[in-house]
PDB file of N, CA and C in Angstrom:
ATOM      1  N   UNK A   1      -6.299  12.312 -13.562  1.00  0.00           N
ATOM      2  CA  UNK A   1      -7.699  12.450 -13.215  1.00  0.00           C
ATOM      3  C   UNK A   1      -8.498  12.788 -14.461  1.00  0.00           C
ATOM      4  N   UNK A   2     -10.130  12.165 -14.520  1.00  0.00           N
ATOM      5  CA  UNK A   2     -10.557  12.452 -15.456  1.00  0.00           C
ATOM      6  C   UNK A   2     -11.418  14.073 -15.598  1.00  0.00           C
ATOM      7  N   UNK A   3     -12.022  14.186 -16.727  1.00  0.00           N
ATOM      8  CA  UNK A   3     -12.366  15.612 -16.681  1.00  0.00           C
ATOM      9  C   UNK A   3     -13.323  15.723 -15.337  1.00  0.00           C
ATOM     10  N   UNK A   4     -13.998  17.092 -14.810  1.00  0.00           N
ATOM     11  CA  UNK A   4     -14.885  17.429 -14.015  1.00  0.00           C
ATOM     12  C   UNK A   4     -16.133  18.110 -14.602  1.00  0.00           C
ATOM     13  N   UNK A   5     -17.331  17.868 -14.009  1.00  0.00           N
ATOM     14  CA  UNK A   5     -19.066  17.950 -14.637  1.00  0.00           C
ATOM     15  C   UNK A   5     -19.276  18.896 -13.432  1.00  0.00           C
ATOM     16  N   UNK A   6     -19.363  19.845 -13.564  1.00  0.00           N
ATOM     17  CA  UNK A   6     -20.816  20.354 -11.968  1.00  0.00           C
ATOM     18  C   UNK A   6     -22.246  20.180 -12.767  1.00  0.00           C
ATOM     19  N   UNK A   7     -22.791  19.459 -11.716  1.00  0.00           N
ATOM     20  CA  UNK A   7     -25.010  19.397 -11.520  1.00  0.00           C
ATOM     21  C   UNK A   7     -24.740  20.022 -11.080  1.00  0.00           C
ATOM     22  N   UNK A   8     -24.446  21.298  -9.986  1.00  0.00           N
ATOM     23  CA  UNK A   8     -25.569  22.049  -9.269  1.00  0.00           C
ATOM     24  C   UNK A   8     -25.295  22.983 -10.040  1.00  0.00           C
ATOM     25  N   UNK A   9     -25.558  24.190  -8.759  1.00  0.00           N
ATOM     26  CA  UNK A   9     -25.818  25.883  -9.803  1.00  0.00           C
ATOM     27  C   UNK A   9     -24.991  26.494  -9.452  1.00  0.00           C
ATOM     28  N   UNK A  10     -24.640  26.285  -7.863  1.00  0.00           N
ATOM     29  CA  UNK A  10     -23.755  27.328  -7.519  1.00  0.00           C
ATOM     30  C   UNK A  10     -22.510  26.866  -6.598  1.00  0.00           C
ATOM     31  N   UNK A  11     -21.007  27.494  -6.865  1.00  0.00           N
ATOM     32  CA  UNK A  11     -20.010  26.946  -6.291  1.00  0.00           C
ATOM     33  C   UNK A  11     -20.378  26.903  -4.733  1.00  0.00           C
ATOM     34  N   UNK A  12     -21.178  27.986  -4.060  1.00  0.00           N
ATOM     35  CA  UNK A  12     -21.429  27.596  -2.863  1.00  0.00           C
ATOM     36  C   UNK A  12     -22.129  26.884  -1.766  1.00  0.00           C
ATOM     37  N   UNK A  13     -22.365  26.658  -2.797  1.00  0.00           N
ATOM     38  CA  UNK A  13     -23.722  25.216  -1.737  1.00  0.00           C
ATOM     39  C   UNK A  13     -23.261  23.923  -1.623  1.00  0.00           C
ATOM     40  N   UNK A  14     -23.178  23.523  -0.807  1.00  0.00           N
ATOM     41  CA  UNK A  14     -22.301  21.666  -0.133  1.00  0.00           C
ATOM     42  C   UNK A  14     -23.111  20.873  -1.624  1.00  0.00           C
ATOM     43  N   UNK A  15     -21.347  20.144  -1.707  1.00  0.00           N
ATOM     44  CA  UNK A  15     -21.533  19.114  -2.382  1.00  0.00           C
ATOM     45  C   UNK A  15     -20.744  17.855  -2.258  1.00  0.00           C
ATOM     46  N   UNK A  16     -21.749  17.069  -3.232  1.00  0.00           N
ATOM     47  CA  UNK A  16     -20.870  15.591  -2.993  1.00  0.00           C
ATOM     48  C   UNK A  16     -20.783  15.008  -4.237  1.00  0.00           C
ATOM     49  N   UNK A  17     -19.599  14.318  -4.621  1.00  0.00           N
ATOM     50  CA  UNK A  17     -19.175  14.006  -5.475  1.00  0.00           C
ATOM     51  C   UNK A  17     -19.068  12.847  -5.504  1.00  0.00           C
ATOM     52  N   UNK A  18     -19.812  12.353  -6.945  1.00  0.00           N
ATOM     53  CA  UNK A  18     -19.894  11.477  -7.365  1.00  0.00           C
ATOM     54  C   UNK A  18     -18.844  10.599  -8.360  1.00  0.00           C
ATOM     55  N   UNK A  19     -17.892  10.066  -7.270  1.00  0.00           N
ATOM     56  CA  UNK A  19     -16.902   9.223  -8.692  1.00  0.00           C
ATOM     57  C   UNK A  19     -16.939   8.172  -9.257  1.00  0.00           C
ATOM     58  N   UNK A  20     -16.538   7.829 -10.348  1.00  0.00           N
ATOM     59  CA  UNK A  20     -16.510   6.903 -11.623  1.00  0.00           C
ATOM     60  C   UNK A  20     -15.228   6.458 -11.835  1.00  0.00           C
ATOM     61  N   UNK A  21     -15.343   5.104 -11.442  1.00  0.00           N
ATOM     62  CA  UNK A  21     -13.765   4.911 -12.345  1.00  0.00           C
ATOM     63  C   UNK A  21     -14.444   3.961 -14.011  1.00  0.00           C
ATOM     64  N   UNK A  22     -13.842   4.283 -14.658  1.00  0.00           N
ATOM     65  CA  UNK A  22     -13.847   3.961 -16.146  1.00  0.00           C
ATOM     66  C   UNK A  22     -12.990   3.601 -16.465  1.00  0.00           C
ATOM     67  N   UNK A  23     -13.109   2.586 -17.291  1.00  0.00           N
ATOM     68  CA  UNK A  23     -12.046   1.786 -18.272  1.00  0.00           C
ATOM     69  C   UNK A  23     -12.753   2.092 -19.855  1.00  0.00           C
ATOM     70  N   UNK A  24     -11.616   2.175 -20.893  1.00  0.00           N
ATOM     71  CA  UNK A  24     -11.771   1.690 -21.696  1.00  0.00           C
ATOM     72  C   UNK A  24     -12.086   0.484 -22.276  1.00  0.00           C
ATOM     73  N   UNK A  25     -13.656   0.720 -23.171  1.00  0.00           N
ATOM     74  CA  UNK A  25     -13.890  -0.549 -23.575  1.00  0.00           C
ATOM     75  C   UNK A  25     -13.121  -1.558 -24.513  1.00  0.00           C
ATOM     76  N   UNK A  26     -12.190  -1.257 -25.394  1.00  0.00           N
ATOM     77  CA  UNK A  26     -11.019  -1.692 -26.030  1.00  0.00           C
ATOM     78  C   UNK A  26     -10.102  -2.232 -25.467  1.00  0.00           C
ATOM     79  N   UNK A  27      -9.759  -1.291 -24.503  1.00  0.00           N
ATOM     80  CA  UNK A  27      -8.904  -1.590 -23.549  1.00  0.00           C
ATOM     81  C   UNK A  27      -8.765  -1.683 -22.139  1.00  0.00           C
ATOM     82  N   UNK A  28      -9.319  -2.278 -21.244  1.00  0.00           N
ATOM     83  CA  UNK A  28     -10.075  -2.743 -19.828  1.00  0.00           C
ATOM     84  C   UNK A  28      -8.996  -2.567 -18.883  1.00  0.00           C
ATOM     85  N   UNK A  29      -7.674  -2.411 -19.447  1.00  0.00           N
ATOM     86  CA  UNK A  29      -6.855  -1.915 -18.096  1.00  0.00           C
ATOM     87  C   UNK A  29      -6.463  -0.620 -18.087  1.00  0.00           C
ATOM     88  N   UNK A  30      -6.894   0.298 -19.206  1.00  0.00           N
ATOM     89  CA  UNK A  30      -7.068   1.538 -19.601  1.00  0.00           C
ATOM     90  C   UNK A  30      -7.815   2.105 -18.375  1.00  0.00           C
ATOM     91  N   UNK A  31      -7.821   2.757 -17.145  1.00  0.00           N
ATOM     92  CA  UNK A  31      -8.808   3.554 -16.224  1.00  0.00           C
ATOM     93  C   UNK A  31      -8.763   4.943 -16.048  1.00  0.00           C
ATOM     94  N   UNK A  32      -9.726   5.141 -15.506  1.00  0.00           N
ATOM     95  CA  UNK A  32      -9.225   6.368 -14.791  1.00  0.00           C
ATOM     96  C   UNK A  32     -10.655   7.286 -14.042  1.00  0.00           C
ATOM     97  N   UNK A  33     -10.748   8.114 -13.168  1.00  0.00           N
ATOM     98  CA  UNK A  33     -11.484   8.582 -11.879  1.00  0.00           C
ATOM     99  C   UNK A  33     -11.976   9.476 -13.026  1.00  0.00           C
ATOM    100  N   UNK A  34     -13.791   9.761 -12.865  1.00  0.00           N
ATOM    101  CA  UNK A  34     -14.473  10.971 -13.585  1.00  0.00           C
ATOM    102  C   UNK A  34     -15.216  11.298 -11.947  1.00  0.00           C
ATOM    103  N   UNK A  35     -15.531  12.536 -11.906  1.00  0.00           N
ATOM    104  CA  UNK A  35     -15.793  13.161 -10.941  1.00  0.00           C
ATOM    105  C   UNK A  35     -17.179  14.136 -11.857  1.00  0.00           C
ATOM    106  N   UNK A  36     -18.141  13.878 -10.631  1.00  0.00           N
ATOM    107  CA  UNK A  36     -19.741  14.585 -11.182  1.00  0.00           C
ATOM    108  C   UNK A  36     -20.023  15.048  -9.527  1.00  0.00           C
ATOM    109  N   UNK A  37     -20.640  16.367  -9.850  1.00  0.00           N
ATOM    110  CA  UNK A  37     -21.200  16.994  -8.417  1.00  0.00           C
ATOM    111  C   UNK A  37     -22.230  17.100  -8.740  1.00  0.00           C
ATOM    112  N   UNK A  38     -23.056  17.135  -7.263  1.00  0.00           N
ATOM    113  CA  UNK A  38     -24.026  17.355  -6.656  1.00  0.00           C
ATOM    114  C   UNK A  38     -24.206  18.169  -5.805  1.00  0.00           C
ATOM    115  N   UNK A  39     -25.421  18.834  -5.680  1.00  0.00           N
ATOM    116  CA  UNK A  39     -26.015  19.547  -3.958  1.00  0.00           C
ATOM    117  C   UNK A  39     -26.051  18.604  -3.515  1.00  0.00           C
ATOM    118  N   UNK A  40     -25.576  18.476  -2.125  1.00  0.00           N
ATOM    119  CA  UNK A  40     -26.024  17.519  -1.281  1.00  0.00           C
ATOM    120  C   UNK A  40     -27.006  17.788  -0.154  1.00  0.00           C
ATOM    121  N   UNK A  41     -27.125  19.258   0.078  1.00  0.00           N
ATOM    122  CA  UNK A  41     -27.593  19.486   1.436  1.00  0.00           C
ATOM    123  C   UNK A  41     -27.008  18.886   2.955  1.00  0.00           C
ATOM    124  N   UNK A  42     -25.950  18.256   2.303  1.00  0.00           N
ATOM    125  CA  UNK A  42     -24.764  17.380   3.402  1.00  0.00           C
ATOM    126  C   UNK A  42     -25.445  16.106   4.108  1.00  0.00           C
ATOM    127  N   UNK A  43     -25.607  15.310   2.864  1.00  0.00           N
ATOM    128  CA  UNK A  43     -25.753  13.710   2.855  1.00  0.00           C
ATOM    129  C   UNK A  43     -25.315  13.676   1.781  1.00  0.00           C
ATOM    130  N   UNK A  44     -25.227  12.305   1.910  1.00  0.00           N
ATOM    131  CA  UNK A  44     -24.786  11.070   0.636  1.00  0.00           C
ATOM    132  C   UNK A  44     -25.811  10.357   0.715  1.00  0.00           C
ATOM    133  N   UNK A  45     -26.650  10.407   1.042  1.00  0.00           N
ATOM    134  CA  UNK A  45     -27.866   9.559   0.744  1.00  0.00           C
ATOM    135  C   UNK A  45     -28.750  10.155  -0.930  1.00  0.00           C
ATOM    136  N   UNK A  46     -28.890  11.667  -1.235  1.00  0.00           N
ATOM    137  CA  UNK A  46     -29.255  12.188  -2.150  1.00  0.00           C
ATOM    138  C   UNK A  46     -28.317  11.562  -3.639  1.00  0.00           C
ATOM    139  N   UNK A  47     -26.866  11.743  -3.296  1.00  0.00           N
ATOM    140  CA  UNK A  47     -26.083  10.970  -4.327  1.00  0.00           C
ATOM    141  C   UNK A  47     -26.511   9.697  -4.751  1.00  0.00           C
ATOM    142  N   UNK A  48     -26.600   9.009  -3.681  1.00  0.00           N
ATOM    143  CA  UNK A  48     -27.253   7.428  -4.065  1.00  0.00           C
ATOM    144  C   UNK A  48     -28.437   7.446  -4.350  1.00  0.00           C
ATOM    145  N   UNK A  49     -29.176   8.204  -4.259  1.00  0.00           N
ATOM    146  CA  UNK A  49     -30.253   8.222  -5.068  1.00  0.00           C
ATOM    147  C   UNK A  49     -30.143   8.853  -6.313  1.00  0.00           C
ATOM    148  N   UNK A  50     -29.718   9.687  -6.735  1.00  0.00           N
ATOM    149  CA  UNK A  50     -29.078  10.383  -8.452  1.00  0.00           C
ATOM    150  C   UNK A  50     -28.533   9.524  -8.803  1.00  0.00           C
ATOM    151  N   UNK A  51     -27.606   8.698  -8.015  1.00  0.00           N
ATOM    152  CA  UNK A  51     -26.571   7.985  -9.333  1.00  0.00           C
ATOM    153  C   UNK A  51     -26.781   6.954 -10.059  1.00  0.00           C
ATOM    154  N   UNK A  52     -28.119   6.302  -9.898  1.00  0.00           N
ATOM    155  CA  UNK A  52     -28.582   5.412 -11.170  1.00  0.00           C
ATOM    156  C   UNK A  52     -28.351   6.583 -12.433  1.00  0.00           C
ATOM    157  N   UNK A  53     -29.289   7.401 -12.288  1.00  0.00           N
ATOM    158  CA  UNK A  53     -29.416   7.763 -13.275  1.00  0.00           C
ATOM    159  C   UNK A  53     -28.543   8.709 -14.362  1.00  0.00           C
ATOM    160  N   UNK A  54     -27.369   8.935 -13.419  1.00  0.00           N
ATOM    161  CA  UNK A  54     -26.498   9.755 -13.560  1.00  0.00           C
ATOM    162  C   UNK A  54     -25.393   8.984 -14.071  1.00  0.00           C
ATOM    163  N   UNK A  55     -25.032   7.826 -13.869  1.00  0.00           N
ATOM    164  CA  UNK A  55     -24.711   6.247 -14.391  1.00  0.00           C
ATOM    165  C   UNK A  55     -24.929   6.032 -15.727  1.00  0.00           C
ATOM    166  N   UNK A  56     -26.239   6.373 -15.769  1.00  0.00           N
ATOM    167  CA  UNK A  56     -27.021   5.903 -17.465  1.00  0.00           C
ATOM    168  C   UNK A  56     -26.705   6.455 -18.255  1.00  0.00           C
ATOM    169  N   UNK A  57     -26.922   8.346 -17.978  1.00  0.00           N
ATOM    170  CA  UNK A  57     -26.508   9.024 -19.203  1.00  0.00           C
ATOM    171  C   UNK A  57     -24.865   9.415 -19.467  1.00  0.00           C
ATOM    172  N   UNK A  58     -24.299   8.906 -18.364  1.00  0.00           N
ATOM    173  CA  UNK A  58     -22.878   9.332 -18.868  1.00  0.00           C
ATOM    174  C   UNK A  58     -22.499   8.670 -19.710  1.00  0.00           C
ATOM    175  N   UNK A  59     -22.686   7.184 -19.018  1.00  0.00           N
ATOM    176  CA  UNK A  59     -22.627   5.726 -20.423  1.00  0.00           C
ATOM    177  C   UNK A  59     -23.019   6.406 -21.472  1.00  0.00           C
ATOM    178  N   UNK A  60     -23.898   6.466 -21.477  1.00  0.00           N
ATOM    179  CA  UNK A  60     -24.544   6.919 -22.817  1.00  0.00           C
ATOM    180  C   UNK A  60     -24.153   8.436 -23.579  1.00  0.00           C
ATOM    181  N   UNK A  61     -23.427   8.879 -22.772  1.00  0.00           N
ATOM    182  CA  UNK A  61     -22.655   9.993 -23.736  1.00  0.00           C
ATOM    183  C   UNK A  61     -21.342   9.490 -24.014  1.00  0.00           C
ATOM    184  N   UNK A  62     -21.123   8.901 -23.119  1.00  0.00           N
ATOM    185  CA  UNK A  62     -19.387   8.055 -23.088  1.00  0.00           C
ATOM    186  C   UNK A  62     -19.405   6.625 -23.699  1.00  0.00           C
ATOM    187  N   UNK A  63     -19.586   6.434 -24.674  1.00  0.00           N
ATOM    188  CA  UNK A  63     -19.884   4.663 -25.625  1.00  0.00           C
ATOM    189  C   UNK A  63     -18.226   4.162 -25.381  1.00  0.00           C
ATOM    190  N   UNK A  64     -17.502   4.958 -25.672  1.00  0.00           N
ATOM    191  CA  UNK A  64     -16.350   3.531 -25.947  1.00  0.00           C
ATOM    192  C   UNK A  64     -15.824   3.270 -24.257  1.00  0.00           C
ATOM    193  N   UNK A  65     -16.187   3.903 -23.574  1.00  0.00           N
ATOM    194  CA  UNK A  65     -16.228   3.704 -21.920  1.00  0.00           C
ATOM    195  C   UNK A  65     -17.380   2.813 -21.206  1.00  0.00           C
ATOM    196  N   UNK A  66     -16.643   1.856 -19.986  1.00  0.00           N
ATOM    197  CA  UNK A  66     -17.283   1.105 -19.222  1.00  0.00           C
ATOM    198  C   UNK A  66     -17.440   1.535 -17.831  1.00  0.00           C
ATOM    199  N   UNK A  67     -18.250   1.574 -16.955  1.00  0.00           N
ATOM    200  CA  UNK A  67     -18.267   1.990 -15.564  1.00  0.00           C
ATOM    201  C   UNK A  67     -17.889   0.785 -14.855  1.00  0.00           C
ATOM    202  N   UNK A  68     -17.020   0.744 -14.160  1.00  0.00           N
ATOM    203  CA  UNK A  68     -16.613  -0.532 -13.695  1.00  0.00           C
ATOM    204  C   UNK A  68     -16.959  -0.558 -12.264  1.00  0.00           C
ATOM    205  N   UNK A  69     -16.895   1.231 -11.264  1.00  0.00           N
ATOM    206  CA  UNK A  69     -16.975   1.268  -9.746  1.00  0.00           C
ATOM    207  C   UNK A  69     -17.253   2.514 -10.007  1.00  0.00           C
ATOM    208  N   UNK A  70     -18.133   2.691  -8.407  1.00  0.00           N
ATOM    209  CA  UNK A  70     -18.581   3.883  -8.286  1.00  0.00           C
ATOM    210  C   UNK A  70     -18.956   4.201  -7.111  1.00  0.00           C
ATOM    211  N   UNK A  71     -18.630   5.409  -6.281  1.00  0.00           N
ATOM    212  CA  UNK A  71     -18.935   5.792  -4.898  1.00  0.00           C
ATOM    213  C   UNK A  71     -19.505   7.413  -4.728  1.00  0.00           C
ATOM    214  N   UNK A  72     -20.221   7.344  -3.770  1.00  0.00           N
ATOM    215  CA  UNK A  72     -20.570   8.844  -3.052  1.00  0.00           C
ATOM    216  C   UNK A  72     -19.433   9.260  -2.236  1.00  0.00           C
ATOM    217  N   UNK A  73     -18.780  10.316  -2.398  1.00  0.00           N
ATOM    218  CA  UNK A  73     -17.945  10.801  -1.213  1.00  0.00           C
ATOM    219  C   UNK A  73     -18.232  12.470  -1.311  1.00  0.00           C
ATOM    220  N   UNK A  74     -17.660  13.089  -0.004  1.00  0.00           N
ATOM    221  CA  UNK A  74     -17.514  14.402   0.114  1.00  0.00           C
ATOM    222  C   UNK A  74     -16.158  14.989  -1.138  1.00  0.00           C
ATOM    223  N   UNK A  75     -16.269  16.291  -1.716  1.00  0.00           N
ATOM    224  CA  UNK A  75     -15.136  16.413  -2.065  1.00  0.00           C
ATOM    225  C   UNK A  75     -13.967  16.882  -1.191  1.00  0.00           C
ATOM    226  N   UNK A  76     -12.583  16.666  -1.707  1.00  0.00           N
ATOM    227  CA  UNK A  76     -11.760  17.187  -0.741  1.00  0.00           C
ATOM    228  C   UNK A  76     -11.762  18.389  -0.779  1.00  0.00           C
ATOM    229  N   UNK A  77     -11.372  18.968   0.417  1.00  0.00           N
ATOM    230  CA  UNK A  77     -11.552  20.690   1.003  1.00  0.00           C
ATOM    231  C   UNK A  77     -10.218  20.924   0.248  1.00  0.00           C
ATOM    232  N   UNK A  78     -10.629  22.222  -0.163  1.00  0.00           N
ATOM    233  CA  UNK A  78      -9.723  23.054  -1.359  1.00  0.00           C
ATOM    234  C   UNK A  78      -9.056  22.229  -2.676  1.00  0.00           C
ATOM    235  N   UNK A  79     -10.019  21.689  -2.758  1.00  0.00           N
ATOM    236  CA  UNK A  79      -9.817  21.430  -4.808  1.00  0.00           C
ATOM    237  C   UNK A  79     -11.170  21.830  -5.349  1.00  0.00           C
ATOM    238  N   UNK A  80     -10.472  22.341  -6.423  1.00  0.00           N
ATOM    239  CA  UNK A  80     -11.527  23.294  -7.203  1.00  0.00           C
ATOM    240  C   UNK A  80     -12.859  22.197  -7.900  1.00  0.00           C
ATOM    241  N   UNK A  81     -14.143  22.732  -7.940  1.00  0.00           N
ATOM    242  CA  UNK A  81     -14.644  21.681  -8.954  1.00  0.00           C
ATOM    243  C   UNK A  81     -15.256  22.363 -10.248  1.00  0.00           C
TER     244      UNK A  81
END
């Protein structure tokens, strides 16, 4: 698994997680899952609305990485974020 980001502020407020699978741009069968949280207020509709932009700047901190897929899900109950 790739590293973990928290957006919000506080471990206790519902969230939803935003995953990334990434490939290396060198190497395109190179992958692997990045995980970014959110408040959700308990939708996934708020995620899909952040994740353009949340899309952009990771690219853009992450250059030799490609975003290839990407989904809103809940995180799983009892893993840490």
């Amino acid at each position: 698994m790739g590293e973990r980001q928290t957006m919000a502020k506080g471990a206790d407020m519902d969230m939803v997680d935003l995953v990334l699978t990434v490939c290396l741009t060198a190497n395109p069968g190179n992958c692997r899952d990045e995980h970014l949280y959110f408040e959700s207020h308990g939708s996934l509709m708020q995620c899909m609305i952040l994740a353009p932009a949340e899309l952009a700047k990771w690219s853009g901190e992450h250059p030799r990485f490609k975003i290839v897929r990407w989904k809103c899900a809940f995180p799983d109950k009892g893993r840490a974020i």
